[in-house]
Protein backbone atom coordinates (compact mmCIF):
# COMPACT_ATOMS: atom_id res chain seq x y z
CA UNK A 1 10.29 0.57 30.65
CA UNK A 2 9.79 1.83 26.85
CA UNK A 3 6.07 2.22 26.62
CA UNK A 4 4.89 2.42 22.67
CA UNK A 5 0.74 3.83 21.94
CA UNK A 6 -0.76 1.98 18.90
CA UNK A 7 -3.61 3.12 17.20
CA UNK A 8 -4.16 2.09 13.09
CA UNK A 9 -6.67 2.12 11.26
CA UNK A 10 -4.44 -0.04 8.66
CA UNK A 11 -3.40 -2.66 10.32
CA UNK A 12 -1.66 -4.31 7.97
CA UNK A 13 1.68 -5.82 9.97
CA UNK A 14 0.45 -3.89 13.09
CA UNK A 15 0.78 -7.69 15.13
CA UNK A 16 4.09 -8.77 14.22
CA UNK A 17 4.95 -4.97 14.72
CA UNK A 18 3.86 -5.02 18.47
CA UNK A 19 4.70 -8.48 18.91
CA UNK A 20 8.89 -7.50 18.51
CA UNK A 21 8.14 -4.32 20.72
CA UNK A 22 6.78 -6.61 23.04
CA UNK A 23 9.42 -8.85 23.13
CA UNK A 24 12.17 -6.71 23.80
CA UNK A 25 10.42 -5.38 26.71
CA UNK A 26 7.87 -2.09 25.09
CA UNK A 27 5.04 -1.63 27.31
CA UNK A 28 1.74 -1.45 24.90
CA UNK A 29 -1.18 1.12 25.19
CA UNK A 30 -3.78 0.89 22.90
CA UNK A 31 -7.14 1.86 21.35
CA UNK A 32 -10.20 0.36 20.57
CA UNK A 33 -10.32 -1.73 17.67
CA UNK A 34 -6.63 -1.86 17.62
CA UNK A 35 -6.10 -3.03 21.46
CA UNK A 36 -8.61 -5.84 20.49
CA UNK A 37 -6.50 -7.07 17.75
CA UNK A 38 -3.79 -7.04 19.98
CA UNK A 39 -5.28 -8.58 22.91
CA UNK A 40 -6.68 -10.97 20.26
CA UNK A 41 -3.13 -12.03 19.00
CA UNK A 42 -2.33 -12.85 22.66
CA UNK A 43 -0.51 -9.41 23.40
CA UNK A 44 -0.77 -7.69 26.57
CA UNK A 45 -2.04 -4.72 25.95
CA UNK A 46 -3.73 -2.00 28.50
CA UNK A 47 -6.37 -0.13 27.43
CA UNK A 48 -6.25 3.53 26.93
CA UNK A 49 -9.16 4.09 29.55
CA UNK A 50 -6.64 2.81 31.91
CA UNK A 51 -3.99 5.55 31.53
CA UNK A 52 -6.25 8.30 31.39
CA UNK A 53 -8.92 6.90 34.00
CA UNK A 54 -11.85 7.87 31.38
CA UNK A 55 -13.66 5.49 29.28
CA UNK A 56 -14.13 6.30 25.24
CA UNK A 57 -16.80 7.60 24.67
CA UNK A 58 -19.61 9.93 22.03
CA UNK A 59 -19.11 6.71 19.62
CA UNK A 60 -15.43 6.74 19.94
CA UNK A 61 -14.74 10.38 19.14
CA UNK A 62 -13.26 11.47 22.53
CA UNK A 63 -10.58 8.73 23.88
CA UNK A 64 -7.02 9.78 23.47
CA UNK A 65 -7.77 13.50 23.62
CA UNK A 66 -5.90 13.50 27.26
CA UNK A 67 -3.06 15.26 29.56
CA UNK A 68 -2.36 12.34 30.55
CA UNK A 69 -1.70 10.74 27.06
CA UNK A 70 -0.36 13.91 25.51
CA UNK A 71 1.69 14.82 28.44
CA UNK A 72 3.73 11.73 27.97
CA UNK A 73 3.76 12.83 24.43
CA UNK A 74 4.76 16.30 25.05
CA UNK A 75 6.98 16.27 28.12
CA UNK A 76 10.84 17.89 27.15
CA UNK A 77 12.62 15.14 29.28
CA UNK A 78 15.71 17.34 29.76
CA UNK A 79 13.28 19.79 31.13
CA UNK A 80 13.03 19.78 35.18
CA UNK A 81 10.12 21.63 35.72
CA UNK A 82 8.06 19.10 32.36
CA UNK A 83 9.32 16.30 34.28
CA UNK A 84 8.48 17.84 38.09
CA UNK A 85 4.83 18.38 36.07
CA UNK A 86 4.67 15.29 35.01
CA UNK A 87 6.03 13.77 38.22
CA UNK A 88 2.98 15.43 39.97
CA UNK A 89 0.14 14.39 37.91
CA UNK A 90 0.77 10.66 37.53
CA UNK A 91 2.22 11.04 33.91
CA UNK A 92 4.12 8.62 32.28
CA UNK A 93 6.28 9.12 28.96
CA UNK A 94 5.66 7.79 25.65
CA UNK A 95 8.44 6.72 23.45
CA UNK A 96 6.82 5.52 20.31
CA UNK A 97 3.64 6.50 18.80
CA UNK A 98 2.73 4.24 16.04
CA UNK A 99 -0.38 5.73 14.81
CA UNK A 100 -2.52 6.03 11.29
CA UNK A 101 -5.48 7.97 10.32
CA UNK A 102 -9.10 7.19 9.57
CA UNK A 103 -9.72 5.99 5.94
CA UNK A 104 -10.95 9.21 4.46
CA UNK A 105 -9.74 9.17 1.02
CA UNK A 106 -11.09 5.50 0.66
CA UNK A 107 -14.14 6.88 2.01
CA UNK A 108 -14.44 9.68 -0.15
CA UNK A 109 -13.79 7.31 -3.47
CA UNK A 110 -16.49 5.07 -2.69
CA UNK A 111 -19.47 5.38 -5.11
CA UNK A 112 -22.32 7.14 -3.22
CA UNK A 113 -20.66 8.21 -0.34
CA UNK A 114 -22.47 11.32 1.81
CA UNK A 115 -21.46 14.24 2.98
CA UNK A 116 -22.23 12.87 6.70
CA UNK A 117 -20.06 9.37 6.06
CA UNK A 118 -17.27 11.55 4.92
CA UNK A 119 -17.04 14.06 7.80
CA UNK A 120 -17.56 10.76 9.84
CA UNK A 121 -14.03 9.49 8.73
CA UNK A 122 -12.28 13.18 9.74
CA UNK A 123 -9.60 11.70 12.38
CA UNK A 124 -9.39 14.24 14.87
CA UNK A 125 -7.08 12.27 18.15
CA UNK A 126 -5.17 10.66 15.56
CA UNK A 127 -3.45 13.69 14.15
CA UNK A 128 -2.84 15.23 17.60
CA UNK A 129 -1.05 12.39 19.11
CA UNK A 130 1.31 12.55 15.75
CA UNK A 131 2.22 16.14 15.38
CA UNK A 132 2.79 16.01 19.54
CA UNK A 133 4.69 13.62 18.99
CA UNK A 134 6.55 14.34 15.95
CA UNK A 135 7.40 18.03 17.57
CA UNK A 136 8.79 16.21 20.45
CA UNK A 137 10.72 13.90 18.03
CA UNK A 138 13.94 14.07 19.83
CA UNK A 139 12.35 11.94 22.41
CA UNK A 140 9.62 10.55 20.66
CA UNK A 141 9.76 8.37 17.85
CA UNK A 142 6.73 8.76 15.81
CA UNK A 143 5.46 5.77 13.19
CA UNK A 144 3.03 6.18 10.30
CA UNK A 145 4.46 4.45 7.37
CA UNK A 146 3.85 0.52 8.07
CA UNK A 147 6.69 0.47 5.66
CA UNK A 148 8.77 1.49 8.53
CA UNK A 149 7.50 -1.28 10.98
CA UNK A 150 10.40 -3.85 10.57
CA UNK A 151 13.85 -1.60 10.52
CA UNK A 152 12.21 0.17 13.39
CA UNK A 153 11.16 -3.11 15.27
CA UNK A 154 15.21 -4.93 14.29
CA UNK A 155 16.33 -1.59 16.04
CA UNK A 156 13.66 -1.97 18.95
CA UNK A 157 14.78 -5.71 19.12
CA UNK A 158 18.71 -5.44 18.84
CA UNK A 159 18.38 -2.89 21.46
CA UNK A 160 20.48 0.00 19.34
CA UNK A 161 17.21 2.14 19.17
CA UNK A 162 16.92 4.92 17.17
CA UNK A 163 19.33 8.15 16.37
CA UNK A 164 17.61 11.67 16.92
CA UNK A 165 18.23 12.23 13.18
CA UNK A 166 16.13 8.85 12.42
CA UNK A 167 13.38 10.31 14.72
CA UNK A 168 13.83 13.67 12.36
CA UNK A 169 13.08 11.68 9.40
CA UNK A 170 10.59 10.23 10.93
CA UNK A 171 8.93 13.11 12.25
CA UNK A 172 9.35 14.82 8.83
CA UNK A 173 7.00 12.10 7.22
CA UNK A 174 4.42 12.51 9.86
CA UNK A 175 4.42 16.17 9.16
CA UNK A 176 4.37 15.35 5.26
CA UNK A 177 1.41 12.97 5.76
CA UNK A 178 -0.59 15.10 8.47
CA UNK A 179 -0.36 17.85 5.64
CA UNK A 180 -1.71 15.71 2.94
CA UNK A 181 -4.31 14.18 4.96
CA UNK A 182 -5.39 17.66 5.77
CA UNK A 183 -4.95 18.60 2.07
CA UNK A 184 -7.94 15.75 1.23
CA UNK A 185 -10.16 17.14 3.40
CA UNK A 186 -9.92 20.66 2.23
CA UNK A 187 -10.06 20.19 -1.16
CA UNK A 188 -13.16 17.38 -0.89
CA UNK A 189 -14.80 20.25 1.80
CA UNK A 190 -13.85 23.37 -0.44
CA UNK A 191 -15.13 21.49 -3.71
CA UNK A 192 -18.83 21.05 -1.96
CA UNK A 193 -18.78 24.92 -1.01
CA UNK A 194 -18.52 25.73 -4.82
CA UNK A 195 -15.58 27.71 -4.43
CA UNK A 196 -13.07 27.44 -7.65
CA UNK A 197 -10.37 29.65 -6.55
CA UNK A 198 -10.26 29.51 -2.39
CA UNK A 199 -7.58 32.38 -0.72
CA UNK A 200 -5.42 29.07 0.08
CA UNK A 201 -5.23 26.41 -2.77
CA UNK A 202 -4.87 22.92 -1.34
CA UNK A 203 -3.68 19.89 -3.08
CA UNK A 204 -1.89 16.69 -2.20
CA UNK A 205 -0.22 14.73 -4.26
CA UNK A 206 1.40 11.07 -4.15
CA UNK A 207 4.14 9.98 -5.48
CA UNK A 208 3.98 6.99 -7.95
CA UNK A 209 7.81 6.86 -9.11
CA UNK A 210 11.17 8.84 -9.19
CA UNK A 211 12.29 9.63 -12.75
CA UNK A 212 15.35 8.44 -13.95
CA UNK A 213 15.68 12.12 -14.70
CA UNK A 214 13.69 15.40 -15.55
CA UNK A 215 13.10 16.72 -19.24
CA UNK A 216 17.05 16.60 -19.58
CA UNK A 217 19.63 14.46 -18.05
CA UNK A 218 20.81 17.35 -15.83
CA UNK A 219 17.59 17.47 -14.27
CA UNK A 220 16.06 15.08 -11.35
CA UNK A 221 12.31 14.44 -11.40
CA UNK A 222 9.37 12.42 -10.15
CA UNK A 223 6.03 11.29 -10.42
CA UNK A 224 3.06 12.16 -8.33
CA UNK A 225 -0.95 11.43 -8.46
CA UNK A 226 -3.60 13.43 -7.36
CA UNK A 227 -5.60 12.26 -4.62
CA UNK A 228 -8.63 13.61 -5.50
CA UNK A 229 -8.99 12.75 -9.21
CA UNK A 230 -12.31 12.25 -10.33
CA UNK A 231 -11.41 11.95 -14.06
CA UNK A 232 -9.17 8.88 -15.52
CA UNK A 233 -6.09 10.23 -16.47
CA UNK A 234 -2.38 8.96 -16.87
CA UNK A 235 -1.82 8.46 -13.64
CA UNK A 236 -4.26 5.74 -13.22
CA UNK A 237 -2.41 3.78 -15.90
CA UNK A 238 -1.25 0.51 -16.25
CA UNK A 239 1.14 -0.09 -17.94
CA UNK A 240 1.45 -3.68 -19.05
CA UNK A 241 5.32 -3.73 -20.93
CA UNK A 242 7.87 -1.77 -21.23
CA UNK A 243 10.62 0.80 -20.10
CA UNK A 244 10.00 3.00 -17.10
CA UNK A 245 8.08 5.91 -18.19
CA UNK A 246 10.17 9.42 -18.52
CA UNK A 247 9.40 12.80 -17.43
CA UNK A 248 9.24 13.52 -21.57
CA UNK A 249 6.99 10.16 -21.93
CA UNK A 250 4.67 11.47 -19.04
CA UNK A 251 3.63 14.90 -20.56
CA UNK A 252 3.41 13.41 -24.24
CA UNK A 253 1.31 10.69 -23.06
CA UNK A 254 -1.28 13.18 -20.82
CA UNK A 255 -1.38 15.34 -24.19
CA UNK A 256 -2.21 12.18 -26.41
CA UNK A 257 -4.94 11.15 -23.65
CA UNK A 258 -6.36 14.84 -23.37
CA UNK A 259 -6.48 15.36 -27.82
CA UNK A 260 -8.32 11.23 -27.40
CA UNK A 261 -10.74 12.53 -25.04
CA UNK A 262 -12.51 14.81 -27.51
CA UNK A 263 -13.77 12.19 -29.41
CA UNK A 264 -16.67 9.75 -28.87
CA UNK A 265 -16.42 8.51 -32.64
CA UNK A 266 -13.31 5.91 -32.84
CA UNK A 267 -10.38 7.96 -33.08
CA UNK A 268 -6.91 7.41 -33.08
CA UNK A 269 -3.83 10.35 -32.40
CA UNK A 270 -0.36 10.51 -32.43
CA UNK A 271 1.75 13.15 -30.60
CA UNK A 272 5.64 14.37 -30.44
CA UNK A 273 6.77 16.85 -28.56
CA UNK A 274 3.49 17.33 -26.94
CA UNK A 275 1.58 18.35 -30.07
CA UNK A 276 -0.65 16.11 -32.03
CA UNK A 277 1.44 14.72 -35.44
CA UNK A 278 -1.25 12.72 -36.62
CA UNK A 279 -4.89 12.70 -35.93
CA UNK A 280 -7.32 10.32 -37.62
CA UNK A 281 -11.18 9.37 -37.40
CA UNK A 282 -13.08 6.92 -39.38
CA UNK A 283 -15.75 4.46 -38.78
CA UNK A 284 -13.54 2.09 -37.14
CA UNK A 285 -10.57 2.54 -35.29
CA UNK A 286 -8.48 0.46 -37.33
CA UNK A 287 -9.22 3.02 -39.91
CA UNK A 288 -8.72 5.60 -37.35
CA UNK A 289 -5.41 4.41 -36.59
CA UNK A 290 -4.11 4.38 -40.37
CA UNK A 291 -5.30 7.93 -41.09
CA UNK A 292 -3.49 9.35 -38.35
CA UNK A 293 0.22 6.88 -39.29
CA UNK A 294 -0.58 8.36 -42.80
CA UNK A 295 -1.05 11.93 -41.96
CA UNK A 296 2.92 11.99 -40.88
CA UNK A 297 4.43 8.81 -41.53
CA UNK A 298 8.30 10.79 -40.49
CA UNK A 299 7.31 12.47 -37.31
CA UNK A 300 5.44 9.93 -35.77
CA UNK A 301 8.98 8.14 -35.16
CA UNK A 302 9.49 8.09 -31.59
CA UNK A 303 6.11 9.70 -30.81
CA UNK A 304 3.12 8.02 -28.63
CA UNK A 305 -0.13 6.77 -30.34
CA UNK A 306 -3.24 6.50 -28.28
CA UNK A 307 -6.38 4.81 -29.33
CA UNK A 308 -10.17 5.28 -27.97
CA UNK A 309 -10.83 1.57 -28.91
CA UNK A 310 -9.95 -1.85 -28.23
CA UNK A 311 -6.37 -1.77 -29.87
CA UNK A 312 -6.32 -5.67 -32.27
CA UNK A 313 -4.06 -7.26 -34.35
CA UNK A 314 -4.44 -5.34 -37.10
CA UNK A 315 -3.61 -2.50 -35.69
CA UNK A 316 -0.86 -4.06 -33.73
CA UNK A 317 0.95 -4.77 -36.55
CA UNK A 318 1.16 -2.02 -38.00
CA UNK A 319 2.27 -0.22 -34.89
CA UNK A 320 5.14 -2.67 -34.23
CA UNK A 321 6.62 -2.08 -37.63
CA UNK A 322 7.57 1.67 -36.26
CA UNK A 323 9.68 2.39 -33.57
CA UNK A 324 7.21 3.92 -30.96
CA UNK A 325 7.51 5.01 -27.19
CA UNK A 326 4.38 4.92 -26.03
CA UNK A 327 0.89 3.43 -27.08
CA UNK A 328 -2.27 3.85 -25.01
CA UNK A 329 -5.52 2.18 -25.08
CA UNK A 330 -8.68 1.30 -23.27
CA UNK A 331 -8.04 -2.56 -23.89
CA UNK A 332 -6.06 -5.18 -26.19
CA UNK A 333 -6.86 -8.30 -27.73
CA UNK A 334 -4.43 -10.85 -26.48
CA UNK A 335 -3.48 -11.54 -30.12
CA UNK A 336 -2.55 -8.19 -29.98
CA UNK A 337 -0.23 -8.13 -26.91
CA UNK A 338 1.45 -11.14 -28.53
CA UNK A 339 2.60 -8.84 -31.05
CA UNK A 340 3.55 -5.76 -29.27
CA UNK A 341 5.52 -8.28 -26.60
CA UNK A 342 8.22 -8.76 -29.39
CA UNK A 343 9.18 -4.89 -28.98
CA UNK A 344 9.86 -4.95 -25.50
CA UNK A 345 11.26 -1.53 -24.87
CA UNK A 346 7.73 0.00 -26.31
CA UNK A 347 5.73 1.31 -23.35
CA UNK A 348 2.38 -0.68 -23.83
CA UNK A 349 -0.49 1.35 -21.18
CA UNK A 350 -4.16 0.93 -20.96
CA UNK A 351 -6.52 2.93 -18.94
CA UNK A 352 -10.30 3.82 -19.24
CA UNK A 353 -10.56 6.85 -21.65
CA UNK A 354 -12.37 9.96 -19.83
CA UNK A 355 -15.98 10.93 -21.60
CA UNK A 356 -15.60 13.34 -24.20
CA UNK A 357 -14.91 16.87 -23.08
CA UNK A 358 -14.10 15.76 -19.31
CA UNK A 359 -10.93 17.68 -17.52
CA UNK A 360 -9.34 18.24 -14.71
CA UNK A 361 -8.57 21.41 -13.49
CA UNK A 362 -5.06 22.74 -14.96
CA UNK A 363 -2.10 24.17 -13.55
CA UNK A 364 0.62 25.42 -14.56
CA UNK A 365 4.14 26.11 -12.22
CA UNK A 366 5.94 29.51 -12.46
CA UNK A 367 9.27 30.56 -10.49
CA UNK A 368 7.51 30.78 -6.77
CA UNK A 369 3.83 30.07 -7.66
CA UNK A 370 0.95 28.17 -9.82
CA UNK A 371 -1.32 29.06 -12.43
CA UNK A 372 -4.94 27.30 -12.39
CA UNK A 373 -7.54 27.44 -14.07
CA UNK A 374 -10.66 25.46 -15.15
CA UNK A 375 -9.74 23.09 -18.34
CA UNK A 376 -10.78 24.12 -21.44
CA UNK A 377 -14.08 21.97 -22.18
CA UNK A 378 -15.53 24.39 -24.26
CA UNK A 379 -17.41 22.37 -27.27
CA UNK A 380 -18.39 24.13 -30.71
CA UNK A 381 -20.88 22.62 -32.41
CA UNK A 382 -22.56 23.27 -35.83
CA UNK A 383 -25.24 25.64 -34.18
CA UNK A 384 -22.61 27.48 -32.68
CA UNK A 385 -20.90 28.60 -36.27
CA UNK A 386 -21.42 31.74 -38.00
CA UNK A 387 -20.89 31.64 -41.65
CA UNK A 388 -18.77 35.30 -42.47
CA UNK A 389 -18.63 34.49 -46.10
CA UNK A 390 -20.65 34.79 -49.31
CA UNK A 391 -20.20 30.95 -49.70
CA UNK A 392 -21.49 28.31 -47.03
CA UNK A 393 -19.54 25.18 -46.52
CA UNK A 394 -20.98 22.42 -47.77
CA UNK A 395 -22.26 19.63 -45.21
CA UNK A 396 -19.45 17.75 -45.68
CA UNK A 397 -16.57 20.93 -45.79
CA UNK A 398 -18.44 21.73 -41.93
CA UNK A 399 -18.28 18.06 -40.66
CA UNK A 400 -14.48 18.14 -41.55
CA UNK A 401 -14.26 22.13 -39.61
CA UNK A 402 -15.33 20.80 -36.89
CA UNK A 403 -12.68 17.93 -36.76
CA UNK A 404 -10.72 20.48 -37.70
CA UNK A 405 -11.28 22.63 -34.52
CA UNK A 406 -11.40 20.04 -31.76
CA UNK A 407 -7.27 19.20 -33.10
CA UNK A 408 -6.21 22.68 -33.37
CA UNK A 409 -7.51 22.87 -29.98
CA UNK A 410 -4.83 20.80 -28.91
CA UNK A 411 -1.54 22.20 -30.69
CA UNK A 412 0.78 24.82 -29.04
CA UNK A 413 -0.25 28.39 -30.49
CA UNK A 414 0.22 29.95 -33.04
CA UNK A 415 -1.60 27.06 -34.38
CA UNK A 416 -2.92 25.99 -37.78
CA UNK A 417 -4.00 22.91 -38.62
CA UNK A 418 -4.94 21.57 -42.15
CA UNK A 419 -7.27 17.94 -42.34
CA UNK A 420 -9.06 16.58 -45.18
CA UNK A 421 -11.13 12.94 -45.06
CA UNK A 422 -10.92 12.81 -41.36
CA UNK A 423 -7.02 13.27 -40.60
CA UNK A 424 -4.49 15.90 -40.38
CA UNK A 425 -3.00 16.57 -43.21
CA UNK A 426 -0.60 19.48 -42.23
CA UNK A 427 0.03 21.06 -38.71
CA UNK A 428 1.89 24.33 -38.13
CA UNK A 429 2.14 24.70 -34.15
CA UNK A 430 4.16 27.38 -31.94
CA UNK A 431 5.08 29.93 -34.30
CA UNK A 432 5.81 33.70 -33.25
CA UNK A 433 3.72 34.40 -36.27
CA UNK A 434 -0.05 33.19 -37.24
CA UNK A 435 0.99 33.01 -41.35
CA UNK A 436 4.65 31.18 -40.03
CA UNK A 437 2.57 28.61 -38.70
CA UNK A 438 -0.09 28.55 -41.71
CA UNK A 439 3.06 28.01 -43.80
CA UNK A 440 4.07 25.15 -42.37
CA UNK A 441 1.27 23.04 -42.60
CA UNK A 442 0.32 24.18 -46.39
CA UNK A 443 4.61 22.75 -46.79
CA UNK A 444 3.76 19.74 -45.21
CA UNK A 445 0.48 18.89 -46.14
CA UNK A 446 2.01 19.38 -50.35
CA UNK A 447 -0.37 18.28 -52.70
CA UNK A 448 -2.79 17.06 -49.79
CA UNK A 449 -3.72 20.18 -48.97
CA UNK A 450 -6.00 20.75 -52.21
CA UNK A 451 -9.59 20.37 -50.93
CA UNK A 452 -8.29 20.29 -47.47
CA UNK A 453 -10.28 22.73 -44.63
CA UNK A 454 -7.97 25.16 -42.45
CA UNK A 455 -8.81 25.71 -38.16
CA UNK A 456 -6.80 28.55 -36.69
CA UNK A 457 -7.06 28.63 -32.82
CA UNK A 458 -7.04 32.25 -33.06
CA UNK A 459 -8.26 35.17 -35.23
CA UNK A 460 -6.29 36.71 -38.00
CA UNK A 461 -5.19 39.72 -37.80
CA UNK A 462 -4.20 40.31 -41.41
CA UNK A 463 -5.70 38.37 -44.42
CA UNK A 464 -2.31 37.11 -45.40
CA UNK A 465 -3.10 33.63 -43.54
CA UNK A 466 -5.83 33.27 -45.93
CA UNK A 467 -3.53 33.98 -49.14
CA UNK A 468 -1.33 31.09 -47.75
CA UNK A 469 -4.58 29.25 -47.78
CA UNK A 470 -5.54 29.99 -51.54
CA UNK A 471 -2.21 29.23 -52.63
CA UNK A 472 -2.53 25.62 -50.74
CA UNK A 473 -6.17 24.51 -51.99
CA UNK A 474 -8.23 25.07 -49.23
CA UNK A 475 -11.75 25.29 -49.51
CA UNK A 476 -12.78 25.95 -45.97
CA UNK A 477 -12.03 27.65 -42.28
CA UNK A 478 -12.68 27.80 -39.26
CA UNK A 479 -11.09 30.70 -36.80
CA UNK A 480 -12.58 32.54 -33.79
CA UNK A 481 -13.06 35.87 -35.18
CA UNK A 482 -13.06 38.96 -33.33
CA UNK A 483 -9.84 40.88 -35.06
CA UNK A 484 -10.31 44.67 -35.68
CA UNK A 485 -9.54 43.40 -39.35
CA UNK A 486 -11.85 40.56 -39.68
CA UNK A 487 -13.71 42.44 -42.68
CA UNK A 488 -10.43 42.18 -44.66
CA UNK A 489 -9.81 38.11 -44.03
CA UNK A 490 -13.75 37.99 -45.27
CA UNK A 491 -13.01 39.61 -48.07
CA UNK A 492 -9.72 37.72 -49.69
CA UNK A 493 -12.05 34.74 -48.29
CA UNK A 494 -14.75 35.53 -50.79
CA UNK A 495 -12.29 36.62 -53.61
CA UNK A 496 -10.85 33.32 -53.66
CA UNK A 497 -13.92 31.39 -53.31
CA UNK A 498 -13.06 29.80 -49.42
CA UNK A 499 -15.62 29.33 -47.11
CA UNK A 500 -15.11 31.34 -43.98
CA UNK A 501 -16.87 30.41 -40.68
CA UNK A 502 -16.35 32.25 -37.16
CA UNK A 503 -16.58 29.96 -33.95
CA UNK A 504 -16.60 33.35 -31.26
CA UNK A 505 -13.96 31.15 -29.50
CA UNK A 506 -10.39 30.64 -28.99
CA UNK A 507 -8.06 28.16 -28.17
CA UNK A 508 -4.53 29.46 -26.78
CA UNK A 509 -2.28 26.91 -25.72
CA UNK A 510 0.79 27.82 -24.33
């Protein structure tokens, strides 16, 4: 007789699961709050004491942690001398192990939880009985994924069973899930020890969707979510209309979030190509919204707008007179859904918006490794600024700088970016050059870059950036400083009459 062990945490299906083993003639060995479901349901069931001949015990932490429940587990059946063992010491195989872990990542998400709870939830029986059985899949056939329970349980049933290959696969996912768990404890363990950058990095990651396909056709691509997020982010999205996002939707849409979440004030952006087209702020976020259309009424054509606001009609309206990919915010008025329903291909997400200056860590994939690093919160504020020039800015010139510098922070380097009356005016972003980029904000601001204020995310190395600046009206900048030839961008400053302050920080994005 097939005998199957059965011990879940989720039990979810686990009856009607054990119910068709039963029925086509599984023997059932169980655990603790599992075998009373069972029994419960009407199942027979014997207890795990009664195959080992020990009782649980030390609060349920020592029960399945037995030869005689990993030797059934273990035994190589085309083996002689694993069978003669086995033979000897009254130990009987195991053919399915249907088996999930303790809750620990719910446990760990839980507002409040300790230290103590958490450790409390490490299984430690549970993830022996799967890899033994999983490395002995070719007799073994090794269940995690309640998913699995009914094509498994039709096989069971029918009486085909399962191919070794099946038991690969399934022995594959234990492996995969084994690793992960593993992964949640190191990283929620490693993150209490205050260690940034352990000798072993740890993640795991689930997967929310397959792509249709990667940042080309050519390419295949999917989805996955961090299980240890602690900051809303895209992939806690819902997304309420709309096509299935793309791999190109996905990193436009974390871009728009990450420029949003440097703003407490209302504050609306709009991003192509994952740097910010249009950036507005105003004392509403309808107003928000309009500044950042109007700072690039062409390139925000396909683009994703975010909002840090309730998104209303208003503002609806005016969004579904473009043709848009994505737009993001925190909430909608129904009146407002009503309207974005009639363009049905627009992806329509909401999500909480993080606190300003929250991140994650970031990473970064090379050819056979990862870059991380800690995000870049770094906040400049008005006491942080050190005026360079003969001329101050005036209160209003340094309220606009420093709207100026949180955008810039957010545009691929070489970056300039030109605003004036709380939006963008002209953006130069990934140039080879510093003055290429400078260039090509001045062109596209035009005559809106006359009283404008200039943020560079870097220094200058040569004053010509600031000649490009004369010629286009500005009156103020903001840069890091720090060049061996910051004297001579001072100096063309003061000629032409431009305020000039240094932050002592950069920005790089690459």
């Amino acid at each position: 007789m097939a005998r199957a062990l059965i011990s879940v945490s989720d039990k979810r299906g686990i009856v009607e699961f054990a119910s068709k083993l039963a029925a086509s003639g599984v023997e059932i060995v169980s655990t603790g709050g599992t075998y009373r479901a069972l029994s419960e349901a009407g199942l027979k069931v014997t207890e795990v004491a009664g195959v080992t001949g020990f009782p649980e015990m030390m609060d349920g932490r020592v029960k399945t942690l037995h030869p005689k429940i990993h030797g059934g587990l273990l035994a190589l059946r085309d083996n002689p001398s694993h069978m003669q063992a086995a033979k000897e010491h009254g130990i009987e195989m195991i053919d399915y192990v249907i088996v999930n872990l303790y809750p620990f990542a719910q446990t760990i998400a839980k507002p409040g939880v300790t230290l103590e709870e958490a450790v409390e939830n490490i299984d430690i029986g549970g993830p022996s009985m799967l890899r033994a059985a999983a490395k002995n899949y070719r007799f073994v056939a090794t269940i995690v994924d309640p998913g699995d329970y009914e094509w498994i349980a039709d096989r069971a049933v029918s009486g085909q069973g399962l191919t070794e290959e099946e038991k690969f696969a399934l022995a594959a996912k234990v492996f995969r899930h084994t690793a992960a768990y593993d992964a949640k404890i190191a990283e929620y363990l490693t993150a209490r020890t205050g260690e940034t950058f352990p000798e072993t990095y740890t993640m795991a990651f689930d997967r929310i969707q397959t792509l249709r396909y990667g940042e080309n056709p050519h390419q295949q691509a999917a989805f996955y979510r961090s299980s240890n997020r602690e900051v809303p982010s895209l992939v806690d999205a819902k997304q309420l209309q709309g096509k299935e996002l793309s791999y190109n939707n996905i990193q436009d849409a974390a871009a728009a979030i990450e420029l949003l979440s440097e703003f407490s004030m209302p504050a609306a952006v709009a991003v192509k190509h994952m740097n910010p087209c249009g950036v507005g702020t105003a004392g509403t976020v309808s107003d928000s919204l309009r500044l950042a259309y109007e700072a690039d009424p062409v390139s925000i054509f396909g683009g994703i707008v975010a909002v840090n606001r309730e998104l209303n009609e208003t503002m609806a309206d005016l969004l579904a007179s473009l043709f848009l990919e994505i737009v993001i915010a925190p909430s909608y008025t129904d009146g407002a859904l009503q309207i974005m329903s009639k363009k049905k291909n627009v992806r329509v997400l909401t999500l909480p918006m993080a606190e300003e200056g929250e991140r994650h860590m970031a990473f970064k994939s090379v050819p056979g490794g990862l870059l991380i690093q800690s995000a870049d919160t770094k906040q400049v504020t008005e006491a942080d600024l050190q005026v360079v020039t003969k001329r101050a800015p005036s209160k209003a010139e340094l309220d606009e700088l420093l709207f100026a510098w949180k955008v810039v922070k957010h545009v691929k380097s070489n970056a300039i970016v030109l605003t004036r009356g709380g939006r963008t005016v002209g953006i130069g972003a990934g140039q080879m050059n510093r003055v290429g980029s400078a260039r090509i904000a001045a062109e596209q601001a035009g005559d809106l870059a006359k009283g404008s204020v200039m943020a560079s995310d870097a220094f200058f190395p040569m004053p010509d950036t600031v000649e490009v600046a004369l010629h286009a009206g500005v009156t103020a900048i903001i840069q890091p400083g720090g060049s061996i030839k910051d004297k001579d961008s001072i100096a063309a400053a003061d000629e032409a009459g431009i305020a000039m302050v240094f932050t002592g920080v950069r920005h790089f994005r690459h």
